[in-house]
PDB file of N, CA and C in Angstrom:
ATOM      1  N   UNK A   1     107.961  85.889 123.542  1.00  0.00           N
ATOM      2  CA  UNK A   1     106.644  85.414 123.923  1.00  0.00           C
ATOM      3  C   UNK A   1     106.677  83.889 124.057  1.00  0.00           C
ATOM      4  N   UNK A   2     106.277  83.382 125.164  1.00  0.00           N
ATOM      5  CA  UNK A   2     106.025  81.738 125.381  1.00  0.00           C
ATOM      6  C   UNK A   2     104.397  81.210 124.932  1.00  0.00           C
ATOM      7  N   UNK A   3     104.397  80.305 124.508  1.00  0.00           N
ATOM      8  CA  UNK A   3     103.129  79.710 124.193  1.00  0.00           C
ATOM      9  C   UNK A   3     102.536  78.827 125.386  1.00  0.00           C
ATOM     10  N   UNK A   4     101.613  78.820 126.006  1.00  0.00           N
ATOM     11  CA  UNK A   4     101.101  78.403 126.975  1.00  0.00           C
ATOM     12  C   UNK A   4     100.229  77.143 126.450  1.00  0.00           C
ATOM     13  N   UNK A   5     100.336  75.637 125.974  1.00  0.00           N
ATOM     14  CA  UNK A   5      99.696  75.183 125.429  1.00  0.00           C
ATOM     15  C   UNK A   5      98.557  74.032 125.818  1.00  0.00           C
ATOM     16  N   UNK A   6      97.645  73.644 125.580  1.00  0.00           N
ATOM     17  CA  UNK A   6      96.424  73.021 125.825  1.00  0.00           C
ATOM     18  C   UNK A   6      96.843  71.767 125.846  1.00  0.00           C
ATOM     19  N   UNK A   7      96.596  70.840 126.539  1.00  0.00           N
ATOM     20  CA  UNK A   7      96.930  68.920 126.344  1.00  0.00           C
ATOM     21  C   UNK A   7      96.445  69.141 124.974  1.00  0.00           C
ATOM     22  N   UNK A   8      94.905  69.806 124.039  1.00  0.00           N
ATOM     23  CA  UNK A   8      94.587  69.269 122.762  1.00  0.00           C
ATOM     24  C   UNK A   8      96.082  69.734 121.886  1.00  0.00           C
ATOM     25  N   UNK A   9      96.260  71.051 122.400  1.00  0.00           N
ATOM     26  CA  UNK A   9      97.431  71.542 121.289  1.00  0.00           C
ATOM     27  C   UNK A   9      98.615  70.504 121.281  1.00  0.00           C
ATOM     28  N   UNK A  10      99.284  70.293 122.351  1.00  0.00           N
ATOM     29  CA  UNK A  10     100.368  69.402 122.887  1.00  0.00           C
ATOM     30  C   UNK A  10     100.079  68.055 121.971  1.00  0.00           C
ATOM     31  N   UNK A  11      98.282  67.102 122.325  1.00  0.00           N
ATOM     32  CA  UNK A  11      98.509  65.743 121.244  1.00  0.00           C
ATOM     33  C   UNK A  11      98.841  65.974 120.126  1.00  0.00           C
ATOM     34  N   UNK A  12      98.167  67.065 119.549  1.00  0.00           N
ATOM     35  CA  UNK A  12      98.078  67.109 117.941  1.00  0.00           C
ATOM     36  C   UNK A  12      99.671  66.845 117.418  1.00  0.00           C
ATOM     37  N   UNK A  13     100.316  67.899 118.390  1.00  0.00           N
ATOM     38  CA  UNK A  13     101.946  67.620 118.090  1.00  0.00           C
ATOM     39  C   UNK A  13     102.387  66.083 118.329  1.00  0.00           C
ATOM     40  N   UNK A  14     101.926  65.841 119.213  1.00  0.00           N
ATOM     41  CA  UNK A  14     103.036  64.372 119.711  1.00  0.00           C
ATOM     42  C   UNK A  14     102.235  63.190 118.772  1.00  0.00           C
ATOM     43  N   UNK A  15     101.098  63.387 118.741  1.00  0.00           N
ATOM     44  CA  UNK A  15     100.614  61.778 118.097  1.00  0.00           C
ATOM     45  C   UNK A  15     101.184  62.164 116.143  1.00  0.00           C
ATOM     46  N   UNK A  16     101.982  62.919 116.343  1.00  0.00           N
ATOM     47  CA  UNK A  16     102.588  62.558 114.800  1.00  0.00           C
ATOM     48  C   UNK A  16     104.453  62.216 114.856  1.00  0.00           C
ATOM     49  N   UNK A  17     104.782  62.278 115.985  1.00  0.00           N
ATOM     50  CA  UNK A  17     105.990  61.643 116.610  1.00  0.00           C
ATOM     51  C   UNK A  17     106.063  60.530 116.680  1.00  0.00           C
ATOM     52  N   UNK A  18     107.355  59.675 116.451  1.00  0.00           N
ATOM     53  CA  UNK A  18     107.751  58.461 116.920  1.00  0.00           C
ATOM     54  C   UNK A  18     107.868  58.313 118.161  1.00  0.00           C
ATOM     55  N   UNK A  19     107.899  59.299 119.047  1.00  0.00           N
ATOM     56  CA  UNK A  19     108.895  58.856 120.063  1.00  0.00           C
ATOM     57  C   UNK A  19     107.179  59.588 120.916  1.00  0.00           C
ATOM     58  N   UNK A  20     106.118  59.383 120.723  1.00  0.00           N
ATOM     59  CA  UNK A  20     105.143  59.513 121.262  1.00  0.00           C
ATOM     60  C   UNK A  20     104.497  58.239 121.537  1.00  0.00           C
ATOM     61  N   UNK A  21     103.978  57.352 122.478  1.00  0.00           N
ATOM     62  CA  UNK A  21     103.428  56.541 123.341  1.00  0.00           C
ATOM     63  C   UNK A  21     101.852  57.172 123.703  1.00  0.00           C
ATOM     64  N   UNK A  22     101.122  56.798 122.584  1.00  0.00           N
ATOM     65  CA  UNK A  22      99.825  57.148 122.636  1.00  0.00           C
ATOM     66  C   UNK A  22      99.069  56.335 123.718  1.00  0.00           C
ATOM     67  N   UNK A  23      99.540  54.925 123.587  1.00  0.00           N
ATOM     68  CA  UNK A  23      98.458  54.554 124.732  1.00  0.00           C
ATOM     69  C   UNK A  23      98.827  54.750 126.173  1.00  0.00           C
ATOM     70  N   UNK A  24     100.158  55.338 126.931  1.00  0.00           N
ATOM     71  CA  UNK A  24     100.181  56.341 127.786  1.00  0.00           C
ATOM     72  C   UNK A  24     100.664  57.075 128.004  1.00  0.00           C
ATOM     73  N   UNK A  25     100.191  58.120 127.067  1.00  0.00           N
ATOM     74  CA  UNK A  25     100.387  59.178 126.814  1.00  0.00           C
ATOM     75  C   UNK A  25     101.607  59.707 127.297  1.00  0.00           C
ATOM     76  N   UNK A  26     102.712  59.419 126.491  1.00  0.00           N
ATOM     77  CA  UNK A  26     104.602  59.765 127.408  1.00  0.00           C
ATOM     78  C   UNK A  26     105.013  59.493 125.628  1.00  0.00           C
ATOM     79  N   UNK A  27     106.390  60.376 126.529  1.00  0.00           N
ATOM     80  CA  UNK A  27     107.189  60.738 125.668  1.00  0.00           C
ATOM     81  C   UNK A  27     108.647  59.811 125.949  1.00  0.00           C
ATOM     82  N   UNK A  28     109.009  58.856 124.503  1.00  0.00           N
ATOM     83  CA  UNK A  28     109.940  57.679 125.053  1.00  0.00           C
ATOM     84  C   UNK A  28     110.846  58.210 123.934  1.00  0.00           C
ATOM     85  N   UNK A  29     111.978  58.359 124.677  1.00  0.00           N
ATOM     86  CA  UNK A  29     112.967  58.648 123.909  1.00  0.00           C
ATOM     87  C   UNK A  29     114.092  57.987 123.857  1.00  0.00           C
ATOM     88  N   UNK A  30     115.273  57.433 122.788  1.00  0.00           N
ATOM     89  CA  UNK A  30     116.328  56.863 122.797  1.00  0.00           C
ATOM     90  C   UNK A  30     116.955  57.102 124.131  1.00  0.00           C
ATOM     91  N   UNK A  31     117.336  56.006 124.922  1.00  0.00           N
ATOM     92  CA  UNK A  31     118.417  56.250 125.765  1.00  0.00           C
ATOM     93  C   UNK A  31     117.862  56.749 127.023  1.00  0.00           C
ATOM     94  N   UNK A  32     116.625  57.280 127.572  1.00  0.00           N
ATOM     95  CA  UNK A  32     115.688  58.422 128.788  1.00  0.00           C
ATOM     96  C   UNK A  32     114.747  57.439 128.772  1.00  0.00           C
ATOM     97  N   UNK A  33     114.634  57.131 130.264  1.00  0.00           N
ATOM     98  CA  UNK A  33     113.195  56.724 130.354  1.00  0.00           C
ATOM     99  C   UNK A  33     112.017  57.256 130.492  1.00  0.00           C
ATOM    100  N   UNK A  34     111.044  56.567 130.340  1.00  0.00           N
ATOM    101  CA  UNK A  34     109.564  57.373 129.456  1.00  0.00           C
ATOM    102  C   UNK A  34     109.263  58.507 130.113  1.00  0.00           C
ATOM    103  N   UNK A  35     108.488  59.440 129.898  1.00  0.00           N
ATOM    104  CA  UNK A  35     107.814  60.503 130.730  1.00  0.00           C
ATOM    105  C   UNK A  35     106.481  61.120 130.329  1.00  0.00           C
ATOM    106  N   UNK A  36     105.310  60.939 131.100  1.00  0.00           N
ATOM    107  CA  UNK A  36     104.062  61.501 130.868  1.00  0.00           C
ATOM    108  C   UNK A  36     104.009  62.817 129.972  1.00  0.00           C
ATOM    109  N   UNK A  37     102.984  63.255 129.231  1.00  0.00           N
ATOM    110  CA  UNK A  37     103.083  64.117 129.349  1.00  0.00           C
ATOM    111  C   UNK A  37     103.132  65.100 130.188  1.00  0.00           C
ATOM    112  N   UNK A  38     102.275  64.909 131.459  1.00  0.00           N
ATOM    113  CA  UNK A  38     102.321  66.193 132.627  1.00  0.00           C
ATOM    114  C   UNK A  38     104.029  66.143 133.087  1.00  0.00           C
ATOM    115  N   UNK A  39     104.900  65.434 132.773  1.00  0.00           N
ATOM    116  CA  UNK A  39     106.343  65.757 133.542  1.00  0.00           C
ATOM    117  C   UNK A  39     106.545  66.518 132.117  1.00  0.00           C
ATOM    118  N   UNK A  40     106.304  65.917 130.829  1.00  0.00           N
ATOM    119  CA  UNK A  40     107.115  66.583 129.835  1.00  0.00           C
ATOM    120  C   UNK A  40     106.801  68.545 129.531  1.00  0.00           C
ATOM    121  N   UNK A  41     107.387  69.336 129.785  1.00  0.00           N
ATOM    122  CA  UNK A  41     107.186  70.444 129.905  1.00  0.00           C
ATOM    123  C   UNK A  41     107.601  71.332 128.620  1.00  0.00           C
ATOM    124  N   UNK A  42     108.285  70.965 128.293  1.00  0.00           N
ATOM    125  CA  UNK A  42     109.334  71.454 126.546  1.00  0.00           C
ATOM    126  C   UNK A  42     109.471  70.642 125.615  1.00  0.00           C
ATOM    127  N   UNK A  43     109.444  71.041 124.396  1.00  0.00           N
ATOM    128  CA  UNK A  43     109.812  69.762 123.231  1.00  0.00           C
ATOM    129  C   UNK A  43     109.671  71.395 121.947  1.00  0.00           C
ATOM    130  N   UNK A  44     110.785  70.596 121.806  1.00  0.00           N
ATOM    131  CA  UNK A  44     111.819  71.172 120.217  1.00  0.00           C
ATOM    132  C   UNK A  44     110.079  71.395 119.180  1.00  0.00           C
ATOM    133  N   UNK A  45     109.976  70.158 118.874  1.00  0.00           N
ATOM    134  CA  UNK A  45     108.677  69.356 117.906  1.00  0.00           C
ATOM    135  C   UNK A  45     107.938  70.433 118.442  1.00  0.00           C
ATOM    136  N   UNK A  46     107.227  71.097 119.509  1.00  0.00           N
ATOM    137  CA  UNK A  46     105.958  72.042 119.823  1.00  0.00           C
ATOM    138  C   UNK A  46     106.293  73.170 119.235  1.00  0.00           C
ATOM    139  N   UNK A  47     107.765  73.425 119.226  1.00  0.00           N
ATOM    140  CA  UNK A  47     107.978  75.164 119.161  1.00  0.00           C
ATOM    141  C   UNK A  47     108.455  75.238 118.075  1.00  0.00           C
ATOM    142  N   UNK A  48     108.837  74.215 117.228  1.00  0.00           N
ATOM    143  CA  UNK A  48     108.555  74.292 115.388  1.00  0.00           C
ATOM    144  C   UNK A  48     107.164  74.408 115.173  1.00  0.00           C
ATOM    145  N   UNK A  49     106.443  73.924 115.272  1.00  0.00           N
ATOM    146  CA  UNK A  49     105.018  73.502 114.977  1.00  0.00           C
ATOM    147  C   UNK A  49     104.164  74.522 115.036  1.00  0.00           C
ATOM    148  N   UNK A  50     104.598  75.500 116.057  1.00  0.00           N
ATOM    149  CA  UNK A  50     103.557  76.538 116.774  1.00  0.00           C
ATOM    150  C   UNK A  50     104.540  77.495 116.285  1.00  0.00           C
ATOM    151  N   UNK A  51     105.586  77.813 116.133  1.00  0.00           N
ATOM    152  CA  UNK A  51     106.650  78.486 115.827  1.00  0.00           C
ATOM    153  C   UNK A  51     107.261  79.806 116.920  1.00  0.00           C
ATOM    154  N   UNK A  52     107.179  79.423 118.024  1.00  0.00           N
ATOM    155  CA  UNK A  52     107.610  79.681 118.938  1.00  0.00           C
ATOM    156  C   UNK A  52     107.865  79.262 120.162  1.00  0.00           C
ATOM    157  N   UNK A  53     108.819  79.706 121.374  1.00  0.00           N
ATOM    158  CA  UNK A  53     108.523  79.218 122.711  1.00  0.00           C
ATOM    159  C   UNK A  53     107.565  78.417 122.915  1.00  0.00           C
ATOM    160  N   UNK A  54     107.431  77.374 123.248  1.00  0.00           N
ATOM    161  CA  UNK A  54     106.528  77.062 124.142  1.00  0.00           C
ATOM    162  C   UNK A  54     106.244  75.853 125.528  1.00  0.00           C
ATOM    163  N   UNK A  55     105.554  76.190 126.071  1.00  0.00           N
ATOM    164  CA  UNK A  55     105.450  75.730 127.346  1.00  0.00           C
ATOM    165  C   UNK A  55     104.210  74.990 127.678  1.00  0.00           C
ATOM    166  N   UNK A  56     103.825  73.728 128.250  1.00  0.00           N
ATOM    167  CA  UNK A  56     102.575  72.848 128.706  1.00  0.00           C
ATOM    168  C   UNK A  56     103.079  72.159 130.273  1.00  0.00           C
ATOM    169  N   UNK A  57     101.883  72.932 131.042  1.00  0.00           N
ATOM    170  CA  UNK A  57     102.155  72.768 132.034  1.00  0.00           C
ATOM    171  C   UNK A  57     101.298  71.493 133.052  1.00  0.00           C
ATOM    172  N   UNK A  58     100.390  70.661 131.635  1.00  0.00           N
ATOM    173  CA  UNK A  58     100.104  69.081 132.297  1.00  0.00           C
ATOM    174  C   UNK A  58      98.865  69.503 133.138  1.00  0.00           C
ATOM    175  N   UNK A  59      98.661  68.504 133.563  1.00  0.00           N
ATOM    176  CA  UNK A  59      97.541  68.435 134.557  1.00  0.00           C
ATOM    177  C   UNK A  59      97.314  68.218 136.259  1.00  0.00           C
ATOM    178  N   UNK A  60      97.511  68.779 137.192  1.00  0.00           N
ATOM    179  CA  UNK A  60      97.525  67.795 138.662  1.00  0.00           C
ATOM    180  C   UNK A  60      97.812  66.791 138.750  1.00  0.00           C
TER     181      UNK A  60
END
């Protein structure tokens, strides 16, 4: 089963990350340059959290 998740579900996860960029809203990681959330589609951190698959498919 994949988790289909909400931008609210998705912040709750990332604004307790380091590697989260709250004021625009991206994901900056060692070594990768930044990426919105609407490009970021997967993260390790969601599918511990939620404890499964999961998937955010951003906004237009």
């Amino acid at each position: 089963m994949v988790f289909q998740l909400s931008k609210e579900e998705v912040l709750k996860v990332c604004k307790e990350c380091n590697s989260f960029d709250e004021d625009n809203e991206s994901c900056v990681k060692k070594d990768e340059p930044a990426r919105t959330l609407n490009t970021v589609r997967i993260c390790k951190k969601w599918d511990e959290h939620y404890g499964g698959k999961c998937l955010f498919r951003g906004q237009p």
